[in-house]
Each structure stands twice: as structure tokens, then as C-alpha cells.
C-alpha atoms as a PDB file:
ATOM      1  CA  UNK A   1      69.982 184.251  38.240  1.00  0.00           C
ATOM      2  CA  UNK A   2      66.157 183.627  37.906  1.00  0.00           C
ATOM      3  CA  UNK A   3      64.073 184.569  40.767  1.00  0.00           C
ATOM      4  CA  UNK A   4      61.038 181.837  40.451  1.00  0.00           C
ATOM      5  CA  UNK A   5      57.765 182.497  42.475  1.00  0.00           C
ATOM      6  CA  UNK A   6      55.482 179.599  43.111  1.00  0.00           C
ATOM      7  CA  UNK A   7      51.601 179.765  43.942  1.00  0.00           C
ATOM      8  CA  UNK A   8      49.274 177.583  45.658  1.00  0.00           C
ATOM      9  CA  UNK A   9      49.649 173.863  45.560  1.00  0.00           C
ATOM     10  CA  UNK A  10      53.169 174.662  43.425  1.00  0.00           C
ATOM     11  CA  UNK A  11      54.500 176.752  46.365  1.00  0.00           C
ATOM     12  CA  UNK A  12      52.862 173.772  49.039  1.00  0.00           C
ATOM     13  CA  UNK A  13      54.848 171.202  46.788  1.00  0.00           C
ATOM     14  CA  UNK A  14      58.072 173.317  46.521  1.00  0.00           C
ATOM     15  CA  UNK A  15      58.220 173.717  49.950  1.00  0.00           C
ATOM     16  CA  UNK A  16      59.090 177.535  49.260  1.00  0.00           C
ATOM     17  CA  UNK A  17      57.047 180.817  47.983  1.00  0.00           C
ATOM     18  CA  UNK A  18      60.261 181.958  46.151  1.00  0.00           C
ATOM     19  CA  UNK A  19      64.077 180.840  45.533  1.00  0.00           C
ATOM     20  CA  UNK A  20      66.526 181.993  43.519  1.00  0.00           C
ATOM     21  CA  UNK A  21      68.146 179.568  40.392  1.00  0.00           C
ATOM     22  CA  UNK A  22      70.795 179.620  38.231  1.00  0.00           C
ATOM     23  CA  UNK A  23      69.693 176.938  35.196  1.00  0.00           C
ATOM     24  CA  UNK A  24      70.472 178.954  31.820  1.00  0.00           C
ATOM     25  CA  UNK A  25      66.842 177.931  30.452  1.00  0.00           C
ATOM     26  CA  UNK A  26      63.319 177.443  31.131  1.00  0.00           C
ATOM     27  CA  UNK A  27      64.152 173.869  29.788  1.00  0.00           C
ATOM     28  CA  UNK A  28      66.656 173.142  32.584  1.00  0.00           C
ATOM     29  CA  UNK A  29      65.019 174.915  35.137  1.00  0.00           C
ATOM     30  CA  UNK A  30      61.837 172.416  35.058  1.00  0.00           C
ATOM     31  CA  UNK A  31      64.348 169.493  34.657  1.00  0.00           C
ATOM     32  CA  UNK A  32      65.814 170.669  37.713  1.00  0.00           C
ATOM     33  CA  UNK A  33      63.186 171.122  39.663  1.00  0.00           C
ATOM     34  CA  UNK A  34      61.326 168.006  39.199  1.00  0.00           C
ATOM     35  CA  UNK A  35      64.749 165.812  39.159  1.00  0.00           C
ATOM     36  CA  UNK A  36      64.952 168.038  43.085  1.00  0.00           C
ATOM     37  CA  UNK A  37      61.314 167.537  43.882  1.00  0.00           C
ATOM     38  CA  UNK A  38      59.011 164.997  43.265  1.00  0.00           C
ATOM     39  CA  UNK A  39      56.206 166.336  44.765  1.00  0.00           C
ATOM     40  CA  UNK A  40      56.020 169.523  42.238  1.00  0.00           C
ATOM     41  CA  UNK A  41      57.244 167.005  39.344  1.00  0.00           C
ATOM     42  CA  UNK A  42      54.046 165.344  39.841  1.00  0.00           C
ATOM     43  CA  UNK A  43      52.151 168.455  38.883  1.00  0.00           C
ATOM     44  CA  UNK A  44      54.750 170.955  37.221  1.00  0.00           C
ATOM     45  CA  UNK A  45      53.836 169.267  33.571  1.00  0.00           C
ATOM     46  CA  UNK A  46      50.565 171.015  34.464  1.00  0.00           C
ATOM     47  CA  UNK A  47      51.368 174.448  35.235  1.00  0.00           C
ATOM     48  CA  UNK A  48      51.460 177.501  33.282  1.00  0.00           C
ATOM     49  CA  UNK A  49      55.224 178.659  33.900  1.00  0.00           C
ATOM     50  CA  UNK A  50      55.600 182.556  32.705  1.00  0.00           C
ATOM     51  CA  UNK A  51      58.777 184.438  32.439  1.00  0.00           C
ATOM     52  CA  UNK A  52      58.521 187.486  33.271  1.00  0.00           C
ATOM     53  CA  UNK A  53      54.553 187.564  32.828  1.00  0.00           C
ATOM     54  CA  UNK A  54      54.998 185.350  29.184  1.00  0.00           C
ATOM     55  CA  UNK A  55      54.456 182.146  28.224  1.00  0.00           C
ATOM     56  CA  UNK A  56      57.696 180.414  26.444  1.00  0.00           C
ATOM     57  CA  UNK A  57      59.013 177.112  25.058  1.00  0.00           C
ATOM     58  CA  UNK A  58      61.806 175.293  27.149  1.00  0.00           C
ATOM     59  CA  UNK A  59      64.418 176.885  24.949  1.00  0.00           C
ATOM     60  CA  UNK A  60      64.188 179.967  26.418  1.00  0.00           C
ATOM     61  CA  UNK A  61      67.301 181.646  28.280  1.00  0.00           C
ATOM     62  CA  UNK A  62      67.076 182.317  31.462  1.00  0.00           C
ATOM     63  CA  UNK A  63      68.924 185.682  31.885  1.00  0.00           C
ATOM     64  CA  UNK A  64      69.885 187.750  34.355  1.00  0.00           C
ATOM     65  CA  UNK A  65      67.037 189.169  37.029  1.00  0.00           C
ATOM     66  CA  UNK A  66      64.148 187.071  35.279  1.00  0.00           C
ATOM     67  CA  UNK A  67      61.556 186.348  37.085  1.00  0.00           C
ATOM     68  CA  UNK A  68      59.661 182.713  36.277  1.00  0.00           C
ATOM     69  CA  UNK A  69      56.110 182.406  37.726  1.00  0.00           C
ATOM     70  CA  UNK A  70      55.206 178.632  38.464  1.00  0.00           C
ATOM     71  CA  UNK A  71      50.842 179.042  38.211  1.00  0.00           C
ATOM     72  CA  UNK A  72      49.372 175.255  39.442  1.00  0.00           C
ATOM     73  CA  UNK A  73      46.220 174.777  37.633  1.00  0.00           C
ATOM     74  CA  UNK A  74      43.488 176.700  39.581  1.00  0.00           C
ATOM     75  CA  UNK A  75      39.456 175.192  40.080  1.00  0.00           C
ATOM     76  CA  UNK A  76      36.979 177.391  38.506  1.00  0.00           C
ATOM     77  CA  UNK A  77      37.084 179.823  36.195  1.00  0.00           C
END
């Protein structure tokens, strides 16, 4: 299962810091997430989203003990 970690606004809009998933890709995971929650849909097209510190496509797997970092765009620099 993937462990996913949201930051600032993304964790406000998830209504959680951390949760634990079971989609088999990246792919499905952001599907799921903004079919679950709107409010995070709204922005999650806009986030970086690392597995386990990388960026990937949407066809990634998902394995076991991955952990997926969802990064809202930040102000600044």
C-alpha cells in the first residue's frame, strides 16, 4: 500500500496530513483522489506528486511501502 503525505493547502484540502492507499498506480491514485475530493481535485493538476522523492508519469506502479508526496504549488521562490 502507498503511504501518501500531503503539504500545505494539499493536506488543508485532503482533510488529512497522511493516509494510507491501495490504487496500483500513480495514475489511479490521482483519479481516486480527485473522483473522493473535490476540493484537492481543484488543485491536484497543479502539484508536484513525487514517489518516493521522484517525479513520475501516471503509469507508474504503486508498490509496496511507497511513499507519494502530494507538494501544492508554494509562493515565492
Amino acid at each position: 500500500m502507498a503511504r501518501v503525505r500531503y503539504f500545505a493547502a494539499a493536506a488543508e484540502r485532503a482533510g488529512a496530513a497522511e493516509e494510507t492507499r491501495d490504487e496500483t498506480t500513480l495514475g489511479a491514485l490521482r483519479a481516486a483522489l480527485a473522483a473522493e475530493r473535490p476540493a484537492l481535485g481543484s488543485i491536484l493538476s497543479r502539484c508536484a506528486v513525487l514517489v518516493d522523492g521522484s517525479r513520475v508519469d501516471d503509469d507508474a506502479t504503486l508498490d509496496r511501502d511507497v511513499v507519494v508526496d502530494v507538494l501544492p504549488p508554494f509562493a515565492g521562490g
